[in-house]
C-alpha atoms as a PDB file:
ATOM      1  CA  UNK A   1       0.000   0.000   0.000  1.00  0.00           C
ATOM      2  CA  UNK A   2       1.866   3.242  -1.171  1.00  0.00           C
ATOM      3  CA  UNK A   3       1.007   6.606  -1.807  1.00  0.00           C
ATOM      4  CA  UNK A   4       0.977   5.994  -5.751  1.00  0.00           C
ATOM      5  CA  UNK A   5      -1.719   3.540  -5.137  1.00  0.00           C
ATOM      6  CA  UNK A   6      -4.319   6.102  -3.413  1.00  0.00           C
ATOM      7  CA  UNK A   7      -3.299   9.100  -5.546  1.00  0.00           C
ATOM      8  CA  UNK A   8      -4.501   6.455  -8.716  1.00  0.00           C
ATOM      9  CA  UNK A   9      -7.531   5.038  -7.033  1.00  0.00           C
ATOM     10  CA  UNK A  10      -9.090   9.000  -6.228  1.00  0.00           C
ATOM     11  CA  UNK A  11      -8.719  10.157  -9.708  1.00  0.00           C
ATOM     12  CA  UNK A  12     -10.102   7.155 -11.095  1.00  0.00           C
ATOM     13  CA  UNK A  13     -12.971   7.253  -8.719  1.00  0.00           C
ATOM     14  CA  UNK A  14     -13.125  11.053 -10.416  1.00  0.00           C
ATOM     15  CA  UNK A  15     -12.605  10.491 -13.578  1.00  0.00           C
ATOM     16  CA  UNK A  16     -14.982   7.491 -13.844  1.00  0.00           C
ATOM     17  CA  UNK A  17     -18.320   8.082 -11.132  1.00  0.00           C
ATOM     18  CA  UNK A  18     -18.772   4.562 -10.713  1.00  0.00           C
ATOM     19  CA  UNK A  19     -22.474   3.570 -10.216  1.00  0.00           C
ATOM     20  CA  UNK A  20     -22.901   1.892  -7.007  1.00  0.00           C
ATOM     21  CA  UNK A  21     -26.363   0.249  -6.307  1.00  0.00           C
ATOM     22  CA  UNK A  22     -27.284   0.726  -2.849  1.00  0.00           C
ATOM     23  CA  UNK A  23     -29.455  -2.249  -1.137  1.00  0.00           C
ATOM     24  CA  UNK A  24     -29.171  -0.463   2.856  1.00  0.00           C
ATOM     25  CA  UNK A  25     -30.593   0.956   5.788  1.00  0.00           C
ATOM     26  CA  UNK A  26     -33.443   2.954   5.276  1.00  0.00           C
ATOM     27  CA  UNK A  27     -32.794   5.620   7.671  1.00  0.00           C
ATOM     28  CA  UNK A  28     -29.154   6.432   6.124  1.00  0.00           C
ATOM     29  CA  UNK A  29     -30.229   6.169   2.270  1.00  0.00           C
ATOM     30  CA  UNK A  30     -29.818  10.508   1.968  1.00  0.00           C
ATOM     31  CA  UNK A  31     -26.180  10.746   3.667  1.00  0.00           C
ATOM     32  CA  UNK A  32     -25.259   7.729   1.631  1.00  0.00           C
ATOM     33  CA  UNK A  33     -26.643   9.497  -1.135  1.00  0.00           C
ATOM     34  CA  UNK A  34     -25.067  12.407  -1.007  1.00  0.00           C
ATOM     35  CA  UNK A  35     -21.434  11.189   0.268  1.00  0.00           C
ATOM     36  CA  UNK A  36     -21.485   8.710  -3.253  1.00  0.00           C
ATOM     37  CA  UNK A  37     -22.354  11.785  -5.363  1.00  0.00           C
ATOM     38  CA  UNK A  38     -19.754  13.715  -2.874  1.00  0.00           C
ATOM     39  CA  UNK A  39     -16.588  11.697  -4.204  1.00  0.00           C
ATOM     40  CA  UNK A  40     -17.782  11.756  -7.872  1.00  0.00           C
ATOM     41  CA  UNK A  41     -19.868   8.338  -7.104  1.00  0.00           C
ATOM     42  CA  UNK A  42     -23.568   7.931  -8.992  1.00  0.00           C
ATOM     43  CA  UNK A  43     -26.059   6.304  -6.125  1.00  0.00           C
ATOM     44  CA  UNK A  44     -28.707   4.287  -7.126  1.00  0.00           C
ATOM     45  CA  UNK A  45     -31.218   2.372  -4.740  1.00  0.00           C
ATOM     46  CA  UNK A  46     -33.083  -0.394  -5.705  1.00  0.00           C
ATOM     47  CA  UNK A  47     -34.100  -2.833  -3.291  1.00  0.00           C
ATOM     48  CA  UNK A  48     -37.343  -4.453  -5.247  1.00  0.00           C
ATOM     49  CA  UNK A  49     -36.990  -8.493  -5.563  1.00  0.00           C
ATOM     50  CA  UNK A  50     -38.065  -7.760  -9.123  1.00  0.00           C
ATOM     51  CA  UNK A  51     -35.297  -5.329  -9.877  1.00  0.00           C
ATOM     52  CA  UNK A  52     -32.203  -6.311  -7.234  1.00  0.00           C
ATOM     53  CA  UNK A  53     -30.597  -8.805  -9.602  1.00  0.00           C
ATOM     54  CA  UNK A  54     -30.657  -6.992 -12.671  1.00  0.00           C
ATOM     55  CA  UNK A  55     -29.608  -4.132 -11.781  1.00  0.00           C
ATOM     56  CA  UNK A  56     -26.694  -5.446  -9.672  1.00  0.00           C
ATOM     57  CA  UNK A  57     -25.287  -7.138 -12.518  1.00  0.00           C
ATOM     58  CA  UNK A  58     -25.087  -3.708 -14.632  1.00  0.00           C
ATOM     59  CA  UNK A  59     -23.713  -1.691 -11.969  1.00  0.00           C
ATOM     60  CA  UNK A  60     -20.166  -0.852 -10.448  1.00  0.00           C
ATOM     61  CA  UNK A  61     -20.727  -2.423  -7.646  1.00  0.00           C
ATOM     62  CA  UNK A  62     -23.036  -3.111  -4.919  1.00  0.00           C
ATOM     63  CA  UNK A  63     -23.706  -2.464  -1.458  1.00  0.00           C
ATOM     64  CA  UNK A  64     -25.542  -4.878   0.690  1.00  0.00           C
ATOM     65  CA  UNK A  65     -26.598  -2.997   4.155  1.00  0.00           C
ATOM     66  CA  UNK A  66     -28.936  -4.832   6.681  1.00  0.00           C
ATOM     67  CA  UNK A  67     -29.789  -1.992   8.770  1.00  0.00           C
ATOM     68  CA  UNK A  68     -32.665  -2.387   8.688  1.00  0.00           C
ATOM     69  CA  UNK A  69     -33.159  -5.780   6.931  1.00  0.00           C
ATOM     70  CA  UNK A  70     -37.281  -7.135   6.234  1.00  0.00           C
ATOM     71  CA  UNK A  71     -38.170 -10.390   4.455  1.00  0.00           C
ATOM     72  CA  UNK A  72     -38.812  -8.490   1.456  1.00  0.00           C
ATOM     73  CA  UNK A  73     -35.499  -6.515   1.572  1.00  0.00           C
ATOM     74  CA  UNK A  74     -33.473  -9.921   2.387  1.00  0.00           C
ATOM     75  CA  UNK A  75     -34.739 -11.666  -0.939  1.00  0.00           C
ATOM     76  CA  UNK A  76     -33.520  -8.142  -2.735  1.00  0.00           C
ATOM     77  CA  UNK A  77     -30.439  -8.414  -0.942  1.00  0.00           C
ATOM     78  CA  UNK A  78     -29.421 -12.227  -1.208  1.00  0.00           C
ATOM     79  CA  UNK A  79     -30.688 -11.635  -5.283  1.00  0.00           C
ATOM     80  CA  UNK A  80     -28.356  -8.914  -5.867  1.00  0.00           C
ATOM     81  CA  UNK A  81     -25.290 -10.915  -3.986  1.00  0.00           C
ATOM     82  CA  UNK A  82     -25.941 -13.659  -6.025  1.00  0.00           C
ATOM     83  CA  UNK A  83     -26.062 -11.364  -9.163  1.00  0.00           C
ATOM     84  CA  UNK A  84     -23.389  -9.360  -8.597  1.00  0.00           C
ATOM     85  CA  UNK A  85     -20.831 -12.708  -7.898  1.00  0.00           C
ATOM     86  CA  UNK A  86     -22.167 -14.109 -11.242  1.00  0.00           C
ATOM     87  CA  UNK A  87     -21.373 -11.010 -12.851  1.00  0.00           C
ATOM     88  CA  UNK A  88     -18.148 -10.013 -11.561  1.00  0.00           C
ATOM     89  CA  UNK A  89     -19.394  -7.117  -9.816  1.00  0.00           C
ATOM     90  CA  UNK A  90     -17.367  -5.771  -6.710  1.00  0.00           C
ATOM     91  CA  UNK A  91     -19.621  -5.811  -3.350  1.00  0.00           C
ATOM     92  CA  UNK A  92     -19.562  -5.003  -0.072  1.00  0.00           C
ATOM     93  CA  UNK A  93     -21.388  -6.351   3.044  1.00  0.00           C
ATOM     94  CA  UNK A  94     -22.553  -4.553   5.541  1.00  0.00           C
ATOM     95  CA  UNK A  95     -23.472  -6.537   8.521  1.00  0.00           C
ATOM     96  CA  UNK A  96     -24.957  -4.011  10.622  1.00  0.00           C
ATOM     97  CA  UNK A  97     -26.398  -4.977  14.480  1.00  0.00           C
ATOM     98  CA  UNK A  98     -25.291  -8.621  13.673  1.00  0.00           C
ATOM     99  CA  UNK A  99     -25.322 -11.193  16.476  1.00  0.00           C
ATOM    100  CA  UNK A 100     -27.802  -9.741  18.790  1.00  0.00           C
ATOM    101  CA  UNK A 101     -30.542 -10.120  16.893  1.00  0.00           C
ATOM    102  CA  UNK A 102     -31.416 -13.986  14.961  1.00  0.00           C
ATOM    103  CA  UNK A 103     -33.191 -12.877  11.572  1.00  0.00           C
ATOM    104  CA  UNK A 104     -30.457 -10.636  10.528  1.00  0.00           C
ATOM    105  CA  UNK A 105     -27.699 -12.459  11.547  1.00  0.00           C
ATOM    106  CA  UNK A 106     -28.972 -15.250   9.434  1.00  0.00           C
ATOM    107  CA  UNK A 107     -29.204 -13.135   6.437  1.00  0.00           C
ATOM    108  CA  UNK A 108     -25.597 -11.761   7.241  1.00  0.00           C
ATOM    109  CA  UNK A 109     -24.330 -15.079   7.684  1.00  0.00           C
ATOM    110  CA  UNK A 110     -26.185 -16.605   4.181  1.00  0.00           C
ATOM    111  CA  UNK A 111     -25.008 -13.218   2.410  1.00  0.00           C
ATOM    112  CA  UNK A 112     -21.207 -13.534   3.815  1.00  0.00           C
ATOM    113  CA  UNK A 113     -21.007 -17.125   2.595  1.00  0.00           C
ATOM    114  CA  UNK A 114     -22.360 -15.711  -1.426  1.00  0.00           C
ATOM    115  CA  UNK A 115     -18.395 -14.424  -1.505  1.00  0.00           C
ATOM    116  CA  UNK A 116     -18.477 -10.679  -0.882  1.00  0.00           C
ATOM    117  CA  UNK A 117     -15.289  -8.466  -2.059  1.00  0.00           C
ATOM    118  CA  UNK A 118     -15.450  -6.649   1.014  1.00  0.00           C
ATOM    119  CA  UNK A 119     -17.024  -7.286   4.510  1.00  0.00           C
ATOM    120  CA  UNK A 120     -16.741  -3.877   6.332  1.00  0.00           C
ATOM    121  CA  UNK A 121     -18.271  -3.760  10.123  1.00  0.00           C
ATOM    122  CA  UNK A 122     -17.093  -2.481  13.529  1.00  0.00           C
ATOM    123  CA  UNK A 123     -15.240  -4.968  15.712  1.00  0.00           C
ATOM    124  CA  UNK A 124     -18.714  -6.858  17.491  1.00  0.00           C
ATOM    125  CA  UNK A 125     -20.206  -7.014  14.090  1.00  0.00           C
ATOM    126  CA  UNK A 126     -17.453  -8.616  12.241  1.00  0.00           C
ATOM    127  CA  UNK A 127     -16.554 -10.872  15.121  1.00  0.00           C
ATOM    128  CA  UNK A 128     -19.991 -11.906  15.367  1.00  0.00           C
ATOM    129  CA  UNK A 129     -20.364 -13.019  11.526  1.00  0.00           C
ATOM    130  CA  UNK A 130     -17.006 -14.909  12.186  1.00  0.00           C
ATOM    131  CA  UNK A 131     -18.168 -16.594  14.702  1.00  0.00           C
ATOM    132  CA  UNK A 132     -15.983 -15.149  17.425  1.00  0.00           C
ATOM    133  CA  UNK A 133     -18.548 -13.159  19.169  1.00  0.00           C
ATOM    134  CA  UNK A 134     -22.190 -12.220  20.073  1.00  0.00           C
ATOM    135  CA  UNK A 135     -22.767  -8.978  18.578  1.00  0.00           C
ATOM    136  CA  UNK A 136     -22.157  -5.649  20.119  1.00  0.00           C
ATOM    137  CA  UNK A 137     -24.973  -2.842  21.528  1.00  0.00           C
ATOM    138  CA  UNK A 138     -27.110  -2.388  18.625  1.00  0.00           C
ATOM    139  CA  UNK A 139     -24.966  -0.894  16.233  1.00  0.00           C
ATOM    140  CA  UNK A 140     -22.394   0.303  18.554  1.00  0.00           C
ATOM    141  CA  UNK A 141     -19.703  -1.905  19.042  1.00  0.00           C
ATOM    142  CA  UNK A 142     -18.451  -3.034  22.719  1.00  0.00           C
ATOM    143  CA  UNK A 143     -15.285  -4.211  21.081  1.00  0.00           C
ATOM    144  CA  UNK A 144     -11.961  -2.769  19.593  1.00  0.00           C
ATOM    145  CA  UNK A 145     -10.752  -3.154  16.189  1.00  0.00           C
ATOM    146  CA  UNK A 146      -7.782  -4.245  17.413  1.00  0.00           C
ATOM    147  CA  UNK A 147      -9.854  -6.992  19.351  1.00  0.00           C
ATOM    148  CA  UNK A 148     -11.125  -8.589  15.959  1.00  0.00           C
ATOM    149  CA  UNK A 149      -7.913  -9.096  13.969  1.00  0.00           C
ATOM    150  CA  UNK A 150      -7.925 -12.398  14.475  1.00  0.00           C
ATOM    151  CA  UNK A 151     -11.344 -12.678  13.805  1.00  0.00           C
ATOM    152  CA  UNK A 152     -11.288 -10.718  10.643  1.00  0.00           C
ATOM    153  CA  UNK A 153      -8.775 -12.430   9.498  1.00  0.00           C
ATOM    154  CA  UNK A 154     -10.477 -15.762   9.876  1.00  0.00           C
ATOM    155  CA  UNK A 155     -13.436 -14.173   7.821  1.00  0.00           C
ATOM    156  CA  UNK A 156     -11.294 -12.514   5.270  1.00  0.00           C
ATOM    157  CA  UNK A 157      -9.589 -16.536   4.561  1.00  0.00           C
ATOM    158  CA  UNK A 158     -13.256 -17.541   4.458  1.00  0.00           C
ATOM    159  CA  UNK A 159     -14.816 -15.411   2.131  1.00  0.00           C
ATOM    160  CA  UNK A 160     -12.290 -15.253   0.065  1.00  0.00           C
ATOM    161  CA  UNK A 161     -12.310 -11.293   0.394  1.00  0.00           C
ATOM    162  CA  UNK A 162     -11.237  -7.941   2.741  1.00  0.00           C
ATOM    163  CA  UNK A 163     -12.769  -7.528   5.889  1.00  0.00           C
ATOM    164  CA  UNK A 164     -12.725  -4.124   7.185  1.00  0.00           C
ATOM    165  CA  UNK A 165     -13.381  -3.303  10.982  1.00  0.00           C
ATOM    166  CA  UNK A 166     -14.031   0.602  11.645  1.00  0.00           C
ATOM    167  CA  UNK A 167     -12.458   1.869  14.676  1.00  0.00           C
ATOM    168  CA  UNK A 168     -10.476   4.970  16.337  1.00  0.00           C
ATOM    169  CA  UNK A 169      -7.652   3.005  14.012  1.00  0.00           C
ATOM    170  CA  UNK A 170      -9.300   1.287  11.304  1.00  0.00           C
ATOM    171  CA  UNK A 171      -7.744  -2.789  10.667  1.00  0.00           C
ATOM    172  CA  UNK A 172      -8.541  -3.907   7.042  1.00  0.00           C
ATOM    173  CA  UNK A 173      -6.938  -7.320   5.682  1.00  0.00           C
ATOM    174  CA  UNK A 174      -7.053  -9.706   3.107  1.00  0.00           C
ATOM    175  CA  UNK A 175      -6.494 -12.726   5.834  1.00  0.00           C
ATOM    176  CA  UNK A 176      -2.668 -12.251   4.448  1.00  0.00           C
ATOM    177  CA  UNK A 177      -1.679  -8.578   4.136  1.00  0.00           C
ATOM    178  CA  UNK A 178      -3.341  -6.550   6.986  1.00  0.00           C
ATOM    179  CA  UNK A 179      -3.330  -2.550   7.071  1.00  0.00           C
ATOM    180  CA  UNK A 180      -4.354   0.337   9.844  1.00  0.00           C
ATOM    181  CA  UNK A 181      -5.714   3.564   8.662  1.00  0.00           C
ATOM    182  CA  UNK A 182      -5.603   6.353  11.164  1.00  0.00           C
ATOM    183  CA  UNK A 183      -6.830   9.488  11.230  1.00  0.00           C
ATOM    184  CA  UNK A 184     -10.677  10.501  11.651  1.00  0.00           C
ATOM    185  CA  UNK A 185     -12.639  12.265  14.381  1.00  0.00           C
ATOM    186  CA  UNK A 186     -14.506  11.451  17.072  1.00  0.00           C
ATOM    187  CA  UNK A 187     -17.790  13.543  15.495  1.00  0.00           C
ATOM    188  CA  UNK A 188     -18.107  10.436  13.148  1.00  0.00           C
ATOM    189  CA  UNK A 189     -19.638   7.974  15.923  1.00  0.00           C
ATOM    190  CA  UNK A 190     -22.245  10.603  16.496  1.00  0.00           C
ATOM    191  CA  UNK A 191     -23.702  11.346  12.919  1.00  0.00           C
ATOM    192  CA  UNK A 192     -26.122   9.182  11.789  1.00  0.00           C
ATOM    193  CA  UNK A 193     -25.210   7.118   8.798  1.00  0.00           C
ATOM    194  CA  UNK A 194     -21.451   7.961   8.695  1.00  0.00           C
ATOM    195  CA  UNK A 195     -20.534   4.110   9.119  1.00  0.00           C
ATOM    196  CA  UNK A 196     -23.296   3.219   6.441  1.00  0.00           C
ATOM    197  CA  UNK A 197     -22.345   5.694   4.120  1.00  0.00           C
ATOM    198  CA  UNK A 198     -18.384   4.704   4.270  1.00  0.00           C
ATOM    199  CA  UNK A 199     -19.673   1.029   3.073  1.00  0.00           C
ATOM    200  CA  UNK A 200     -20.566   2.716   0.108  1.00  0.00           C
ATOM    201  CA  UNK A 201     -17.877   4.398  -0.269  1.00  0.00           C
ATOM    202  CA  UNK A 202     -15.628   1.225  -0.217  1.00  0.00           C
ATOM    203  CA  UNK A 203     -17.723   0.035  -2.939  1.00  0.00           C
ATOM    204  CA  UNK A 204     -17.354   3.306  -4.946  1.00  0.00           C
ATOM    205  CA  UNK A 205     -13.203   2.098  -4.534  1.00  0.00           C
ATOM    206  CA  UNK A 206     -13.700  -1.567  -5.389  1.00  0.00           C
ATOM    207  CA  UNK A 207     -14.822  -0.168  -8.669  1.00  0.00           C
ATOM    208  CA  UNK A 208     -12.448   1.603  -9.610  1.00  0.00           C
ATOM    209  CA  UNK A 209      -9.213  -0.556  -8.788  1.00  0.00           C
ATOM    210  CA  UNK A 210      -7.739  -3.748  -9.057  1.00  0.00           C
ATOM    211  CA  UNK A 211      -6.800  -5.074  -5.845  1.00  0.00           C
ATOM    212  CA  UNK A 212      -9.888  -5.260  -3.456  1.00  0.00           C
ATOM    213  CA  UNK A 213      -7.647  -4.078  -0.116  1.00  0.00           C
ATOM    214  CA  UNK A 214      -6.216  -0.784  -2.340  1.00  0.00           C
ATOM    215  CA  UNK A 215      -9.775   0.076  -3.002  1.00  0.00           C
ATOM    216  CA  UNK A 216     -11.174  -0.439   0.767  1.00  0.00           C
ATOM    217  CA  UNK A 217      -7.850   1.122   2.563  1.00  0.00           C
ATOM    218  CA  UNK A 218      -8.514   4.326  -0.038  1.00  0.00           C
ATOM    219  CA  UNK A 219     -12.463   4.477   1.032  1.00  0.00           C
ATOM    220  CA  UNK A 220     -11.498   4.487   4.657  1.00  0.00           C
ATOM    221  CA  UNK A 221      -8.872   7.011   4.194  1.00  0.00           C
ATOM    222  CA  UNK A 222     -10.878   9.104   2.480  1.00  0.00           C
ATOM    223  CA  UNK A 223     -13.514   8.891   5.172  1.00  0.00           C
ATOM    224  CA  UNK A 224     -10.869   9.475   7.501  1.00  0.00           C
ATOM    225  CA  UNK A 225      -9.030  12.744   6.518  1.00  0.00           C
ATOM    226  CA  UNK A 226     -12.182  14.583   5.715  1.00  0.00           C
ATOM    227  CA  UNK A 227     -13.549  13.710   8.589  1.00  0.00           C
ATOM    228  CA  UNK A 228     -10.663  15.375   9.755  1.00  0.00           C
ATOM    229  CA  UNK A 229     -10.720  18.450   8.103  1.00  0.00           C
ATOM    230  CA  UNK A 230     -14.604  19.101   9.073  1.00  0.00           C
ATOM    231  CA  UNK A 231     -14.052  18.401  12.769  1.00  0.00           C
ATOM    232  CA  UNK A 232     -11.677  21.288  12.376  1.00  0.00           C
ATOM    233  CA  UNK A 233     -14.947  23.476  11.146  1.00  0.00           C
ATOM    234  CA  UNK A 234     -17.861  22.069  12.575  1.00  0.00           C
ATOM    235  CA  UNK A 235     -18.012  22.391  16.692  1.00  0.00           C
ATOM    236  CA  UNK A 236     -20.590  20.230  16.803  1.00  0.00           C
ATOM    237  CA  UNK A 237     -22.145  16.884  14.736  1.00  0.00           C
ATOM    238  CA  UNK A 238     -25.316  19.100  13.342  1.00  0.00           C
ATOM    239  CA  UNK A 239     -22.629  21.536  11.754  1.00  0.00           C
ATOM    240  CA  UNK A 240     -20.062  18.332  10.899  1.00  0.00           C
ATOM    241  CA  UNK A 241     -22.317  16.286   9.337  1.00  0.00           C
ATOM    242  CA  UNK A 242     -22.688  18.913   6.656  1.00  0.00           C
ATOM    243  CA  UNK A 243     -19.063  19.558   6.931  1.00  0.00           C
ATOM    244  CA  UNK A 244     -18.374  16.465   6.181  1.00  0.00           C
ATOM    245  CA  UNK A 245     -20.041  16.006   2.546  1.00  0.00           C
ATOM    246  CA  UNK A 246     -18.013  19.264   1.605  1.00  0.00           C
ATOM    247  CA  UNK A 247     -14.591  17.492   2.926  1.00  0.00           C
ATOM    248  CA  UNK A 248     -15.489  14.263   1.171  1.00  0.00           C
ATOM    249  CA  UNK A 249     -16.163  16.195  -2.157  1.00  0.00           C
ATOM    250  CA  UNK A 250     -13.030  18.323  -1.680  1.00  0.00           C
ATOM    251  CA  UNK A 251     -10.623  16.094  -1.059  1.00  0.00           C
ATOM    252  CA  UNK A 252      -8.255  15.584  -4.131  1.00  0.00           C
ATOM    253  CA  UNK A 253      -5.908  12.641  -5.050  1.00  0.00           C
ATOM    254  CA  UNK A 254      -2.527  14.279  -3.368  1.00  0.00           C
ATOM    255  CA  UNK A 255      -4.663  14.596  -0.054  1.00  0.00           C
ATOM    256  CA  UNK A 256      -5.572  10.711  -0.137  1.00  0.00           C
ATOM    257  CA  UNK A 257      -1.558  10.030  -0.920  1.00  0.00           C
ATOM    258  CA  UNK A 258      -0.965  11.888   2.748  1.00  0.00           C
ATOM    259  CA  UNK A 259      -3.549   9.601   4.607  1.00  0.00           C
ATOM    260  CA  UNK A 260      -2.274   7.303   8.012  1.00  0.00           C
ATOM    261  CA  UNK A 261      -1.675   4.321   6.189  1.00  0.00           C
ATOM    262  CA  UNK A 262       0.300   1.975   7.814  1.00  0.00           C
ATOM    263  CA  UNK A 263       1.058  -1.745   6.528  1.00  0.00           C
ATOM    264  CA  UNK A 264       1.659  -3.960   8.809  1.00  0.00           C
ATOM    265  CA  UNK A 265       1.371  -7.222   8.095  1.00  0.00           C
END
């Protein structure tokens, strides 16, 4: 992971506006929205049974997000996995709330074994879907990224994929090669959807590069440093939030080359 690397993956993410079909929580679809189109991403959300499949196999890639998963919603969503694998399409799962709760962790865990390019959760969620752990407090976690690296990397070997946990350091690894992002701000755990929205974002990456880790290290970077620069506007998550979206859209490709990247295994 170099500097090269992430300086590539932003202006391709620029110069191409991936579309990235968003299957995900209903109360996050705006700030997903809007940080896609942010980054020079085109958002799409289609989460009809009918639809799901189709249009995952014609997209850039696809997120899978079971916020706030419904039988309906977990046909769409195990459709568009399916799909997308057939296809070749990059996709991400989200396994929000896993663990604590039997219906979704039972879609997470048929979606996870579909293959997905990236899993990206907090520590509880991820360990949960590995198997290493019951879940954390809703969606917050009770666990450290640092906590799940074994975990993660057990899930990562399994899938086939990256696995992602979010965290005041974030860990992402391929089960071989394993990488911490820094960076960030505190006002991220407080605005609604930021998590969500970043698992777009890491599929907005896997469309635009080659190697699957590149394009989830460069969404969490980019997540991180504006992030960043908006805590250093915004006093308070109201004001951040919206501070946020303008640092995500402003950030260029040199900025990304300067993120906290740190490869470590």
């Amino acid at each position: 992971m170099n500097a090269t690397s992430l300086r590539a993956a932003r202006t391709a993410l620029r110069d191409t506006a991936p579309l990235v079909h968003c299957l995900t929580n209903t109360v996050v679809q705006t700030i997903t929205a809007n940080a896609l189109l942010a980054v020079g991403a085109a958002p799409a959300m289609v989460d009809e049974p009918k639809e799901a499949a189709e249009f995952a196999a014609i997209a850039s890639a696809v997120l899978v997000n079971v916020g706030t998963v419904h039988e309906r919603t977990a046909e769409a969503m195990l459709l568009a996995a399916r799909s997308a694998g057939t296809a070749g399409t990059p996709w991400v799962l989200d396994p929000v709330a896993v663990g604590g709760l039997g219906f979704r962790t039972g879609v997470a865990a048929e979606l996870a074994d579909i293959g997905p390019t990236v899993v990206r959760g907090n520590a509880s969620e991820v360990m949960a879907l590995a198997g290493a752990g019951a879940g954390g407090r809703g969606v917050d976690s009770t666990a450290a990224a640092d906590d799940a690296l074994e975990a993660a990397a057990v899930l990562a070997r399994r899938t086939g994929g990256v696995v992602a946990v979010s965290g005041a350091v974030d860990l992402i690894t391929d089960g071989v090669r394993t990488v911490r992002v820094g960076g960030g701000d505190q006002l991220l755990t407080r605005t609604t959807g930021a998590g969500c929205a970043l698992g777009a974002l890491v599929a907005a990456y896997l469309a635009v590069t080659d190697d699957p880790l590149t394009g989830a290290v460069a969404a969490h970077a980019h997540v991180a440093l504006a992030a960043s620069a908006a805590a250093r506007r915004a006093p308070g998550p109201g004001s951040f939030a919206i501070a946020w979206i303008d640092a995500l859209d402003a950030l260029t490709a040199d900025d990304l080359a300067e993120a906290d990247v740190r490869t470590v295994a």
